[in-house]
Protein backbone atom coordinates (compact mmCIF):
# COMPACT_ATOMS: atom_id res chain seq x y z
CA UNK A 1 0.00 0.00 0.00
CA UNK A 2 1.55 3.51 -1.36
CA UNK A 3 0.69 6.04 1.60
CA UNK A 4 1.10 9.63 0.68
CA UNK A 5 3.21 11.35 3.36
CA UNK A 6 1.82 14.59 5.08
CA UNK A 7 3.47 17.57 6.16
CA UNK A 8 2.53 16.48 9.63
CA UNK A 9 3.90 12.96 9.38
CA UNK A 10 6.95 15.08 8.04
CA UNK A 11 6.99 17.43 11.43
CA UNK A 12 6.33 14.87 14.03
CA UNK A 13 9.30 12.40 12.36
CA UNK A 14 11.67 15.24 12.33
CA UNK A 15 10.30 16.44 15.60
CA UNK A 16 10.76 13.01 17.36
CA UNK A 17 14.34 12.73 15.92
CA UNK A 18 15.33 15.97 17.25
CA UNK A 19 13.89 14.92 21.43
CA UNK A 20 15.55 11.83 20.67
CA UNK A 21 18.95 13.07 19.37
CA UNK A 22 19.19 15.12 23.14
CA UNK A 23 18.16 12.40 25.11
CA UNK A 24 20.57 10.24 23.55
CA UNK A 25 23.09 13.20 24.77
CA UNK A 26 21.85 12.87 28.09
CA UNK A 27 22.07 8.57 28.02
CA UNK A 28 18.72 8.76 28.01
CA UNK A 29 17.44 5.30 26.13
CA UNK A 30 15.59 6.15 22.78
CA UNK A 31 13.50 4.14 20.82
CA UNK A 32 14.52 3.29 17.42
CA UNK A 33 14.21 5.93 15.22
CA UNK A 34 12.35 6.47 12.00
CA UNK A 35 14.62 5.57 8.33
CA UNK A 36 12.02 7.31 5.84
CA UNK A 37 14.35 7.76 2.70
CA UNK A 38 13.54 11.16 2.36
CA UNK A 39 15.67 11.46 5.71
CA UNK A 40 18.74 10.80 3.41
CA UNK A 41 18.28 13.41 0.78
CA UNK A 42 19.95 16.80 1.23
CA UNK A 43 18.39 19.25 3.21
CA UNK A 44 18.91 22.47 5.15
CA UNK A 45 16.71 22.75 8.51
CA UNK A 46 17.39 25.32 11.72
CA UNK A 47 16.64 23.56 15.14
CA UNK A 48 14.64 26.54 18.02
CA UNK A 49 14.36 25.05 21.41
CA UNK A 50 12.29 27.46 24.29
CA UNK A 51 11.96 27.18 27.64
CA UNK A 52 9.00 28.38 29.31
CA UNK A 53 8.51 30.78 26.08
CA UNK A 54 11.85 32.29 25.95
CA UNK A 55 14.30 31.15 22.96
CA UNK A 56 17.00 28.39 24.65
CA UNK A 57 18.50 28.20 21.41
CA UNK A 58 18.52 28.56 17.96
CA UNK A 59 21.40 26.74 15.21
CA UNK A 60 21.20 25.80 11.54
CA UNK A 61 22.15 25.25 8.10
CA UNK A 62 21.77 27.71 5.55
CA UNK A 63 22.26 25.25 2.23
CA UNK A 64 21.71 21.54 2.01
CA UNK A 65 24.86 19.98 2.38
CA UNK A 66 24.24 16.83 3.90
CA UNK A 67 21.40 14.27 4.60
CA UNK A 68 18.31 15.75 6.35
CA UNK A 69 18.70 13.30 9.10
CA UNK A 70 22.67 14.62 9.81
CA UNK A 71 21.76 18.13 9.37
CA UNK A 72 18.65 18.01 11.97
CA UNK A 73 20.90 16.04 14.64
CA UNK A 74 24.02 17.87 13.97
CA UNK A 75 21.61 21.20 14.37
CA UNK A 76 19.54 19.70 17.27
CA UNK A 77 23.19 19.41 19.59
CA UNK A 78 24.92 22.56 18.27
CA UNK A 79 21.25 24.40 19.53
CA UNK A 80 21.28 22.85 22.98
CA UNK A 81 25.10 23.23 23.35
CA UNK A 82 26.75 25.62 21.46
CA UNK A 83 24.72 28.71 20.73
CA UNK A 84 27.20 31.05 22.39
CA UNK A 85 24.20 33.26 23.65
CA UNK A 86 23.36 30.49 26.14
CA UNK A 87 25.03 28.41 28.59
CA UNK A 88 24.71 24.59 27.45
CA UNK A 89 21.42 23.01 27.88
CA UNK A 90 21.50 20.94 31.05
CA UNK A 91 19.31 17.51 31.67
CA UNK A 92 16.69 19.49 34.28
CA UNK A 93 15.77 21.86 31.59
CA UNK A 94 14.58 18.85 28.74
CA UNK A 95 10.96 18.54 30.37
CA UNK A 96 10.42 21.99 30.09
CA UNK A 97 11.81 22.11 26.38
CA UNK A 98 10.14 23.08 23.38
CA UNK A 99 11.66 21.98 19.90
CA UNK A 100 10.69 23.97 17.06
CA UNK A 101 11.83 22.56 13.51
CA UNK A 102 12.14 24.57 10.25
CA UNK A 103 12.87 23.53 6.74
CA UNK A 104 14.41 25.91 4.84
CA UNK A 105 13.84 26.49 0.87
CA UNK A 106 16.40 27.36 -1.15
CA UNK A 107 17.94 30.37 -0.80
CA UNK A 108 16.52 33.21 -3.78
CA UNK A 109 19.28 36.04 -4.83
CA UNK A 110 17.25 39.54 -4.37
CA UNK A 111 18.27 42.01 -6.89
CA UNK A 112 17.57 45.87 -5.39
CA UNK A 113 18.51 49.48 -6.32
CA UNK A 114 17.77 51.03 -2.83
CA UNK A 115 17.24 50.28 0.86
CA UNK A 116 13.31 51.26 0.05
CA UNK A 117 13.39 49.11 -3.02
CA UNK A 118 14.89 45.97 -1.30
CA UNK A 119 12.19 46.75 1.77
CA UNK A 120 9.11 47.17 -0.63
CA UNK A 121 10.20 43.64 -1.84
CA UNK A 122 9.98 41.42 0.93
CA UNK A 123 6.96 39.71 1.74
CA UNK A 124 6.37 40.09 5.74
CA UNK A 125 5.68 37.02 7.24
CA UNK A 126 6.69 34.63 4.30
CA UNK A 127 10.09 35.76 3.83
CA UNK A 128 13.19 34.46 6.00
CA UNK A 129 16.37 36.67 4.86
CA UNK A 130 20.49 36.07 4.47
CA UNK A 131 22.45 39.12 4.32
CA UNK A 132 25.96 39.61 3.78
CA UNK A 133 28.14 42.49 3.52
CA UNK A 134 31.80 41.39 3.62
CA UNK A 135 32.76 39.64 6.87
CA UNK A 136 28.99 40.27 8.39
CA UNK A 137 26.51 38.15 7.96
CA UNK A 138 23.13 37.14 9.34
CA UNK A 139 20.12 35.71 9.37
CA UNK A 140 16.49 35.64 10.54
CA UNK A 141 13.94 33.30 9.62
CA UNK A 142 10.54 34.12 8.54
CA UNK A 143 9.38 33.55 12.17
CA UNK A 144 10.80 36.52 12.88
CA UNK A 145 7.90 38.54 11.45
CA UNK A 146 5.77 37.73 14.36
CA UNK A 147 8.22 40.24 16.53
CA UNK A 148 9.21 42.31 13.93
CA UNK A 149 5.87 42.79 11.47
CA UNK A 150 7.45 46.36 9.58
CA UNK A 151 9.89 45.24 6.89
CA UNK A 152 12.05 48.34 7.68
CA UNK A 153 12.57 47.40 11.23
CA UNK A 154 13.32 43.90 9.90
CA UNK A 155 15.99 44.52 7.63
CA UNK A 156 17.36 47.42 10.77
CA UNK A 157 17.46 44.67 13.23
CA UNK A 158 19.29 42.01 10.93
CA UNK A 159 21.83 44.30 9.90
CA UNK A 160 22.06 44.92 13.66
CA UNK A 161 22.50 41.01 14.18
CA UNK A 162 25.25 40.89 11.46
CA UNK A 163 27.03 43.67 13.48
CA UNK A 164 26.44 46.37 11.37
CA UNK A 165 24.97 49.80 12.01
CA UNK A 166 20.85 49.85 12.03
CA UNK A 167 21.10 52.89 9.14
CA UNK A 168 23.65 51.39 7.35
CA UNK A 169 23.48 51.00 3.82
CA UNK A 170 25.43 49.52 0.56
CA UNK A 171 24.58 48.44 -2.55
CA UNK A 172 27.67 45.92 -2.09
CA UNK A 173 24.86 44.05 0.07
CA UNK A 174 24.05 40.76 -0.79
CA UNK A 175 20.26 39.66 0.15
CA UNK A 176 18.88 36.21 -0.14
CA UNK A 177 15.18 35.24 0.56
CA UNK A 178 14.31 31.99 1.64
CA UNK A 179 10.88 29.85 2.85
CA UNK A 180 10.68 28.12 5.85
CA UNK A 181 8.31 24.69 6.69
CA UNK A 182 8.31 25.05 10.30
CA UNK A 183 6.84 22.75 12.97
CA UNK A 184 6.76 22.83 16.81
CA UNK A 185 5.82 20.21 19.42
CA UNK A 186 3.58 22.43 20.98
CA UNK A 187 1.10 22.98 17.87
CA UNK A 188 1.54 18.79 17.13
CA UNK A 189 0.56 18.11 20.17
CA UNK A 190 -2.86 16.24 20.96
């Protein structure tokens, strides 16, 4: 029997692999975990954990470079213990955890003439953004939007984030948009 695979089934496998990937780093015993093919194929995913609504941690990949299944564990630890704005994740805090998982699209080169041009371009909400300007980068996925709704302050607070000046501008910018699937144990719950 050929079952069609839902973006649900997708969330709560990748979901399940992510608690399972830190309990294993706490020698917690895990059940076996899912092989669905498409866990093999190349793939680019970000890993958010929360705790008690605040962000715990937040690590990923901007370009498919290995199989889904690496990427998501690889992402999972470096969230929990190496996101250099928080001290590692510690066993006490993994009942209080909430994973959030997002697959990213690829990433779309934006071509602009002006800050104003580049800002009446983005789609609030949908789009997730990389921007580069020689050795400063950064990132914020479309999630963002639900702090930041005005695409100005957006694209202020993620040159911010790259270490850059708020009002800074250069056409020597380089501006990516991306998509995000995103899923989170708390809305697949029940």
């Amino acid at each position: 029997m050929n079952q069609e695979i839902t973006a649900a089934d997708i969330g709560r496998t990748l979901l399940t692999i992510s608690r399972a990937t830190l309990a294993k780093e706490f020698g917690q015993g895990v059940p076996p975990l899912p092989q669905e093919p498409w866990l093999q194929q190349q793939g680019a995913c970000f890993v958010t954990l929360h705790q008690a609504g605040q962000l715990r941690g937040c690590i990923g990949s901007m370009l498919a470079y290995r199989p889904l299944l690496e990427d998501l564990q690889g992402n999972t630890r470096a969230a929990a213990f190496d996101d250099p704005r928080f001290p590692a994740l510690e066993v006490a805090e993994l009942d209080g955890l909430t994973i959030e998982v997002s697959l990213l699209s690829s990433l779309e080169p934006m071509e602009f003439e002006s800050e104003e041009d580049l800002i009446r371009q983005l789609r609030p909400g949908l789009d997730g953004l990389l921007l580069d300007h020689g050795v400063h980068r950064g990132t914020f996925l479309p999630a963002v939007w639900q702090s930041l709704a005005d695409a100005g302050l957006f694209l202020r607070k993620l040159k911010a984030k790259a270490g850059l000046p708020e009002d800074f501008w250069s056409l020597e910018f380089s501006v990516k948009r991306y998509t995000t699937q995103s899923w989170s144990e708390t809305e697949l719950q029940g």
